[in-house]
PDB file of N, CA and C in Angstrom:
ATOM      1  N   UNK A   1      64.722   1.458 -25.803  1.00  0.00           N
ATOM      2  CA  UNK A   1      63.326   1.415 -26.187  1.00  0.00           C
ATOM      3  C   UNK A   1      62.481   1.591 -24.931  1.00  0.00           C
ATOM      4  N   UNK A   2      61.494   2.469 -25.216  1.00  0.00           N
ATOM      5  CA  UNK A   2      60.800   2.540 -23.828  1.00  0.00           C
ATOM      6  C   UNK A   2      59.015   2.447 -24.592  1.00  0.00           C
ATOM      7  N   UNK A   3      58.541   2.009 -23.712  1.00  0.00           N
ATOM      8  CA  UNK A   3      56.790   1.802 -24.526  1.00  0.00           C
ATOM      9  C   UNK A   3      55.764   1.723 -22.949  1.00  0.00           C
ATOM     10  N   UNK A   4      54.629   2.155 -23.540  1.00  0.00           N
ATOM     11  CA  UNK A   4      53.640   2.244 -22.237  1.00  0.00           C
ATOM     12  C   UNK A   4      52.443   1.440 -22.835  1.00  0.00           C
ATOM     13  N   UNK A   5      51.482   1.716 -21.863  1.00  0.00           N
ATOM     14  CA  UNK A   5      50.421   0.256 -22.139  1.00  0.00           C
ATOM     15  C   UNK A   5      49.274   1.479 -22.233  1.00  0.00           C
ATOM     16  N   UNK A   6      48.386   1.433 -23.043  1.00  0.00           N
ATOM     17  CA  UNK A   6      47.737   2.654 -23.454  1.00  0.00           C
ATOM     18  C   UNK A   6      46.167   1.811 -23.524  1.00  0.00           C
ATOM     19  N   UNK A   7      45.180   2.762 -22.062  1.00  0.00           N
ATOM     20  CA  UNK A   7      44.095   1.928 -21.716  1.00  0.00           C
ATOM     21  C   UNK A   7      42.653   2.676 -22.541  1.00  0.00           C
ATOM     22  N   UNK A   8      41.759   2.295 -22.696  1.00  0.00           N
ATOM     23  CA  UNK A   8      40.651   3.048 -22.692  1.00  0.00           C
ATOM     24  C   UNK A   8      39.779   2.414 -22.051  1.00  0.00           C
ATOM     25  N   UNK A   9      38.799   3.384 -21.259  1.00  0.00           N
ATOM     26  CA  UNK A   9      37.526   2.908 -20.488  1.00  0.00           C
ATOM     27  C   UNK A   9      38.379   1.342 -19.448  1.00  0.00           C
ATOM     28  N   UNK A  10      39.864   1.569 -18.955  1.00  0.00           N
ATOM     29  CA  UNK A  10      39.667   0.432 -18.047  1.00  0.00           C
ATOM     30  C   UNK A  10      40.188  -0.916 -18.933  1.00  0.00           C
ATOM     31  N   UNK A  11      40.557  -0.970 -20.151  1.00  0.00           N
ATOM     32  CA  UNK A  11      40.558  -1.849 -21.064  1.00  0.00           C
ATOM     33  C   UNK A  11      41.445  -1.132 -21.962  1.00  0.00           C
ATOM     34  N   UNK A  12      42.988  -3.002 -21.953  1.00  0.00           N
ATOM     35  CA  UNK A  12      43.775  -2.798 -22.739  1.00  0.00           C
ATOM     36  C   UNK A  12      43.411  -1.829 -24.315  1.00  0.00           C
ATOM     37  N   UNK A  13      44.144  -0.909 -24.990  1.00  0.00           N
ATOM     38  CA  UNK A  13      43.983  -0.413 -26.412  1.00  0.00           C
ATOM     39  C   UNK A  13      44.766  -0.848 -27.086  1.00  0.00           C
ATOM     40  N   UNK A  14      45.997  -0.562 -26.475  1.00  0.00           N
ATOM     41  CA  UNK A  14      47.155  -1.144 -27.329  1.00  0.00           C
ATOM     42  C   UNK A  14      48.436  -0.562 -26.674  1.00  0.00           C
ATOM     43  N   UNK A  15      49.592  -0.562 -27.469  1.00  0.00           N
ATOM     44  CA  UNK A  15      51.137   0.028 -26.744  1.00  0.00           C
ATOM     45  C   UNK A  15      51.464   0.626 -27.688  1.00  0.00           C
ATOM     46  N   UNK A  16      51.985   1.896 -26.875  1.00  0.00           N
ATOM     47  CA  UNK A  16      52.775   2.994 -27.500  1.00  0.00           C
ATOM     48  C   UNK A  16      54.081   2.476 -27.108  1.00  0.00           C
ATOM     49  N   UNK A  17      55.174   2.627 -28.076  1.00  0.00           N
ATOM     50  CA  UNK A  17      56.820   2.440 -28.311  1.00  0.00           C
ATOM     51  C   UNK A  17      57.688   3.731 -28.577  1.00  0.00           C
ATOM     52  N   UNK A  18      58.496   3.897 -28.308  1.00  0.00           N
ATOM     53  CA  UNK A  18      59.248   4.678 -28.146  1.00  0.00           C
ATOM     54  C   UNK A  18      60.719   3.962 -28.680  1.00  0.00           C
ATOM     55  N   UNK A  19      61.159   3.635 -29.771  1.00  0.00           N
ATOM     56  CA  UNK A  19      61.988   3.009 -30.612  1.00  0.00           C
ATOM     57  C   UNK A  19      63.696   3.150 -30.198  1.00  0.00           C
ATOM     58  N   UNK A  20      64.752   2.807 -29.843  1.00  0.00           N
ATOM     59  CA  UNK A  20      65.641   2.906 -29.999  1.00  0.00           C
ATOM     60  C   UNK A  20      66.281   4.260 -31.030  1.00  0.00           C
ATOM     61  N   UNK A  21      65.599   4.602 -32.095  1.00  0.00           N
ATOM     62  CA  UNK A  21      65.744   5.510 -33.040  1.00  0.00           C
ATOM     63  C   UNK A  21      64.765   6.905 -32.917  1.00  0.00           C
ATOM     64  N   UNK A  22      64.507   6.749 -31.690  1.00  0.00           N
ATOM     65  CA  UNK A  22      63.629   8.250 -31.744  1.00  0.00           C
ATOM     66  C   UNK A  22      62.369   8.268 -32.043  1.00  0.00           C
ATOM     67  N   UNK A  23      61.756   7.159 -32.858  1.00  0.00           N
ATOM     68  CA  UNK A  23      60.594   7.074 -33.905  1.00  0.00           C
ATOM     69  C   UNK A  23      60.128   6.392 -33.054  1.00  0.00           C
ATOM     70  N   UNK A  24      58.607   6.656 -33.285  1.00  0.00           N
ATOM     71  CA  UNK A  24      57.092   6.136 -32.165  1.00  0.00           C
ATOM     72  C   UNK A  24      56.434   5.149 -33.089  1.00  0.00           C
ATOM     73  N   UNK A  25      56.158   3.804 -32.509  1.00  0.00           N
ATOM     74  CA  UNK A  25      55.108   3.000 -33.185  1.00  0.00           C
ATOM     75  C   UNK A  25      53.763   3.272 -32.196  1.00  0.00           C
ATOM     76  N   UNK A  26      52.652   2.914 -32.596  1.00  0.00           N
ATOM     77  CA  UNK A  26      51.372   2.581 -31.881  1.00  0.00           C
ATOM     78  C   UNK A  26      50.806   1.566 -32.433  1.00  0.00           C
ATOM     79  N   UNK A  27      50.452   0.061 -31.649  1.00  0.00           N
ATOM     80  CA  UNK A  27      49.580  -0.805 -32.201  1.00  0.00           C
ATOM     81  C   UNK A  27      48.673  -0.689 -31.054  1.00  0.00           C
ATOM     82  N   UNK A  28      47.299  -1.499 -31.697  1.00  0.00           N
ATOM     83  CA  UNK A  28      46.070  -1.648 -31.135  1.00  0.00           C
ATOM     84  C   UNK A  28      46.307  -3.076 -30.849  1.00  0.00           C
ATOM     85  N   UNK A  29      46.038  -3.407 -29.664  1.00  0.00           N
ATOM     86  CA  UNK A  29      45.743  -4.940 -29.023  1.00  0.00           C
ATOM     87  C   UNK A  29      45.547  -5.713 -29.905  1.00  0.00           C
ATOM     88  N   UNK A  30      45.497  -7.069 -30.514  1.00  0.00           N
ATOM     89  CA  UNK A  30      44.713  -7.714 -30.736  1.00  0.00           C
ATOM     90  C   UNK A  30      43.493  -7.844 -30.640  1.00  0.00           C
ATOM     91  N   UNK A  31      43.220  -8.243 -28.915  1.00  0.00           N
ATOM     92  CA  UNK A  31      41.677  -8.505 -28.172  1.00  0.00           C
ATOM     93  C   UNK A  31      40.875  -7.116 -28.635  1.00  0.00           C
ATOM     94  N   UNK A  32      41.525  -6.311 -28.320  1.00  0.00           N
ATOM     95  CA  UNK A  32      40.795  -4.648 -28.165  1.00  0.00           C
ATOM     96  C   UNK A  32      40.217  -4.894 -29.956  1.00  0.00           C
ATOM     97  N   UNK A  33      40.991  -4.985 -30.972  1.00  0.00           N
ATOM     98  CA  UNK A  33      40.576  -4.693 -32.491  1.00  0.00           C
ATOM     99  C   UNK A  33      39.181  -5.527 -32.995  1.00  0.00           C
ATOM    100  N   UNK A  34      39.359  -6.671 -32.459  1.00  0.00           N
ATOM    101  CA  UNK A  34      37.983  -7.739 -32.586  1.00  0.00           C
ATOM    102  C   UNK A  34      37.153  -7.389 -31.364  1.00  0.00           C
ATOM    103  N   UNK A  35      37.195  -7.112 -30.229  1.00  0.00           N
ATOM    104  CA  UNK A  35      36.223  -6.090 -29.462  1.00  0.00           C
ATOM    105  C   UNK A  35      35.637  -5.541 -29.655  1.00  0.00           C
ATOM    106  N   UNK A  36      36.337  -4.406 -30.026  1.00  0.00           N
ATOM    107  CA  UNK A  36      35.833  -3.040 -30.046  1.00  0.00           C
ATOM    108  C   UNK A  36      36.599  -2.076 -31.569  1.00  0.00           C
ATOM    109  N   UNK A  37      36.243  -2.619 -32.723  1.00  0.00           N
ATOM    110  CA  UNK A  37      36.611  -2.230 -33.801  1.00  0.00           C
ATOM    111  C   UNK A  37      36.177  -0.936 -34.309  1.00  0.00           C
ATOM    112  N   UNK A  38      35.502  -0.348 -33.347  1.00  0.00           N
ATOM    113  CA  UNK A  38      34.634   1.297 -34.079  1.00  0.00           C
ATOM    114  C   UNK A  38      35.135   2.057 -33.012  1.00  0.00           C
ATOM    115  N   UNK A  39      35.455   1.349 -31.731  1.00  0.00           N
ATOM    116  CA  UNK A  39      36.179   2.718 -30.950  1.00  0.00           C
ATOM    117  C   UNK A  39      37.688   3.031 -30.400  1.00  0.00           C
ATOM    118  N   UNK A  40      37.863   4.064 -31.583  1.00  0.00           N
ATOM    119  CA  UNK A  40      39.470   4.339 -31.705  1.00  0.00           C
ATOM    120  C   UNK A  40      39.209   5.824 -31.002  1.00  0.00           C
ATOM    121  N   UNK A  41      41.152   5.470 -31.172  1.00  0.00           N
ATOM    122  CA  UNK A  41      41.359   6.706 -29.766  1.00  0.00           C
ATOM    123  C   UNK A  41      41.230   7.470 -30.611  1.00  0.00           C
ATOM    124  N   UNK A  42      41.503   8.096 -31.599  1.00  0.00           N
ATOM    125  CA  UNK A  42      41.357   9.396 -32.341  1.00  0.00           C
ATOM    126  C   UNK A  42      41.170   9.006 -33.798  1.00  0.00           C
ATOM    127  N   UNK A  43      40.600  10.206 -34.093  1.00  0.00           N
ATOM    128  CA  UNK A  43      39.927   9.828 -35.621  1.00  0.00           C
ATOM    129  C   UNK A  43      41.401   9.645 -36.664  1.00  0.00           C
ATOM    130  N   UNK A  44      42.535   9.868 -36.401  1.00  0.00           N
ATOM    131  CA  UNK A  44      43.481  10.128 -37.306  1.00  0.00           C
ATOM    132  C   UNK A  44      44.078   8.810 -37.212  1.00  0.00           C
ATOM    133  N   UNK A  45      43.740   8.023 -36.084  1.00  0.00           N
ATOM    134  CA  UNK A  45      44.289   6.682 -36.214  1.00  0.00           C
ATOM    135  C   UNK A  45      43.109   5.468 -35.252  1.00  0.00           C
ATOM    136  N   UNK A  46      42.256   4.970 -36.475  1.00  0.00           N
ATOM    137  CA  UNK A  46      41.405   4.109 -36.705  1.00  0.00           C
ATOM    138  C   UNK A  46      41.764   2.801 -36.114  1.00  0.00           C
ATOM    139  N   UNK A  47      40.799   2.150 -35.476  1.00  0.00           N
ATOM    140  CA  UNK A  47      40.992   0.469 -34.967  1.00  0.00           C
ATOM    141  C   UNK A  47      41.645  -0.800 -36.133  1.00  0.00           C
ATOM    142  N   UNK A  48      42.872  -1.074 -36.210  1.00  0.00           N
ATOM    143  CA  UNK A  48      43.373  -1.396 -37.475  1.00  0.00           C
ATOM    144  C   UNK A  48      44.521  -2.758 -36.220  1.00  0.00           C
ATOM    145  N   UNK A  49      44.980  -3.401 -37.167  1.00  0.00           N
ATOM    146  CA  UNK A  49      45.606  -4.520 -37.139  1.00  0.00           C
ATOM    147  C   UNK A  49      47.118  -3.523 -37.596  1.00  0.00           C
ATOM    148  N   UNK A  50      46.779  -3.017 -38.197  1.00  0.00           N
ATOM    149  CA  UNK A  50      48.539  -2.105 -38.807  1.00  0.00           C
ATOM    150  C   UNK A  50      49.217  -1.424 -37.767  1.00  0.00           C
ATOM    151  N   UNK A  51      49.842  -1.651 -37.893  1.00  0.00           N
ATOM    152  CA  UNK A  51      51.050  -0.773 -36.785  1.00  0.00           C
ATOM    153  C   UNK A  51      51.088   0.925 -37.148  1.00  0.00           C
ATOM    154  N   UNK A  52      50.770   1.887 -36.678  1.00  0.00           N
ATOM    155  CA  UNK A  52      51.072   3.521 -36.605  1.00  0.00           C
ATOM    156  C   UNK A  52      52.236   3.833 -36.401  1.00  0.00           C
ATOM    157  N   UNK A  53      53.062   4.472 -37.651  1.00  0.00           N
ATOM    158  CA  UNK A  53      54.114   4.815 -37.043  1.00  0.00           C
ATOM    159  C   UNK A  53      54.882   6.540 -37.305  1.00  0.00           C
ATOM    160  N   UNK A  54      55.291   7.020 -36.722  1.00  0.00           N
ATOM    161  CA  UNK A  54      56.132   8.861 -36.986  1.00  0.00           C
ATOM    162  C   UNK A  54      57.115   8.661 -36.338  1.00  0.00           C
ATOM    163  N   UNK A  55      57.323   9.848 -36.608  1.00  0.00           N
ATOM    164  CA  UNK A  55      59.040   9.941 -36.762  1.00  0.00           C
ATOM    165  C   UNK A  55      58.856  10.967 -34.991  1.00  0.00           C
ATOM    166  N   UNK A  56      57.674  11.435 -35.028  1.00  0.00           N
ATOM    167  CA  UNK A  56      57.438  11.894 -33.609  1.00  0.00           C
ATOM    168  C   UNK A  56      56.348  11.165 -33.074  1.00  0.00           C
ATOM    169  N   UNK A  57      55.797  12.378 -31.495  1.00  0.00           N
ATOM    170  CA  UNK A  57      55.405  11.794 -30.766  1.00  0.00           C
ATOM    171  C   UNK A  57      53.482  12.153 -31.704  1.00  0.00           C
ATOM    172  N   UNK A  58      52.901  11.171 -32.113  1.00  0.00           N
ATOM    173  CA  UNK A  58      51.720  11.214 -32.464  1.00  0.00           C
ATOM    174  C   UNK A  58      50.888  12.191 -31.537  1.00  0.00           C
ATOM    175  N   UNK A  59      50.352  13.250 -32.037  1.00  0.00           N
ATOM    176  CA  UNK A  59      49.370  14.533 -31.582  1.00  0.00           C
ATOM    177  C   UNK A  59      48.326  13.981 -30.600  1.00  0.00           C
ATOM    178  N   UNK A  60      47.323  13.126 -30.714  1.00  0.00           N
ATOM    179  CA  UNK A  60      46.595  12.334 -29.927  1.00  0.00           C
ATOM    180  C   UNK A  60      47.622  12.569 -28.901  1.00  0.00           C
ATOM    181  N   UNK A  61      48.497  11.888 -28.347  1.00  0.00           N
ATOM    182  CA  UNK A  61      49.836  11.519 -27.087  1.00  0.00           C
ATOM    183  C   UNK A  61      50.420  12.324 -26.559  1.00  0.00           C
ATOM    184  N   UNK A  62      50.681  13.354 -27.758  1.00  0.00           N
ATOM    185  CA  UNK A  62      51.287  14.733 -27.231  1.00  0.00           C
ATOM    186  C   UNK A  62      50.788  15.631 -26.626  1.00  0.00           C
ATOM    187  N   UNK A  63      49.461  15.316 -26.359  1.00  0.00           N
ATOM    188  CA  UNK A  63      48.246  16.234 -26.130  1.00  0.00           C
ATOM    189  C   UNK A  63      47.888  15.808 -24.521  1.00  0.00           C
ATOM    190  N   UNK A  64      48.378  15.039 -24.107  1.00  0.00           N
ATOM    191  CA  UNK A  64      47.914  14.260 -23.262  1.00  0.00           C
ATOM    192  C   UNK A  64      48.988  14.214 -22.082  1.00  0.00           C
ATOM    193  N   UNK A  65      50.318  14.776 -22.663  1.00  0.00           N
ATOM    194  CA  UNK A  65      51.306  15.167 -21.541  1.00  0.00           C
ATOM    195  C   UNK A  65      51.330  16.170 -20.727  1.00  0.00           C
ATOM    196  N   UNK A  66      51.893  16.060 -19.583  1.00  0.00           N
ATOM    197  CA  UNK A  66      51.816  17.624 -19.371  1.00  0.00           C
ATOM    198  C   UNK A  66      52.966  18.365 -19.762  1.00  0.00           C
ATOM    199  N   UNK A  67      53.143  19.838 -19.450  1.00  0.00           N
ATOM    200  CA  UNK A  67      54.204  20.432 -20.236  1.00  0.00           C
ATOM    201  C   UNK A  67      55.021  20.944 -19.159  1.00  0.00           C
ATOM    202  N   UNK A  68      56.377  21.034 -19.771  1.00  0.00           N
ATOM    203  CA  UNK A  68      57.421  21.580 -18.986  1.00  0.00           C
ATOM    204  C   UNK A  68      57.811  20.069 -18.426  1.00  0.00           C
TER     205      UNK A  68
END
């Protein structure tokens, strides 16, 4: 399992996971959701208490690597 700590503006968002099984979770902080409940990283995944999860690497993330 491998997971990173995923910031905005300087301030925890939440952690991206990287699962034993290939499959990606994303949760939002706690602190960050009662914070700052209207500003999510991308419109496809909203400031929520629920866990995000695919079978890949979520587009928001993938977008954000570099390539090669």
């Amino acid at each position: 399992m491998r997971q990173a700590k995923i910031y905005y503006q300087d301030g925890l968002a939440g952690i991206l996971v990287e699962t034993d099984d290939g499959e990606y979770e994303f949760t939002y902080d706690k602190e960050y959701v009662k914070s700052f409940p209207e500003r999510f990283l991308t419109f496809t995944m909203p400031v929520s208490e629920k866990k995000y999860r695919s079978n890949r690497l979520f587009p928001f993330f993938e977008g954000l690597i570099p390539e090669g």
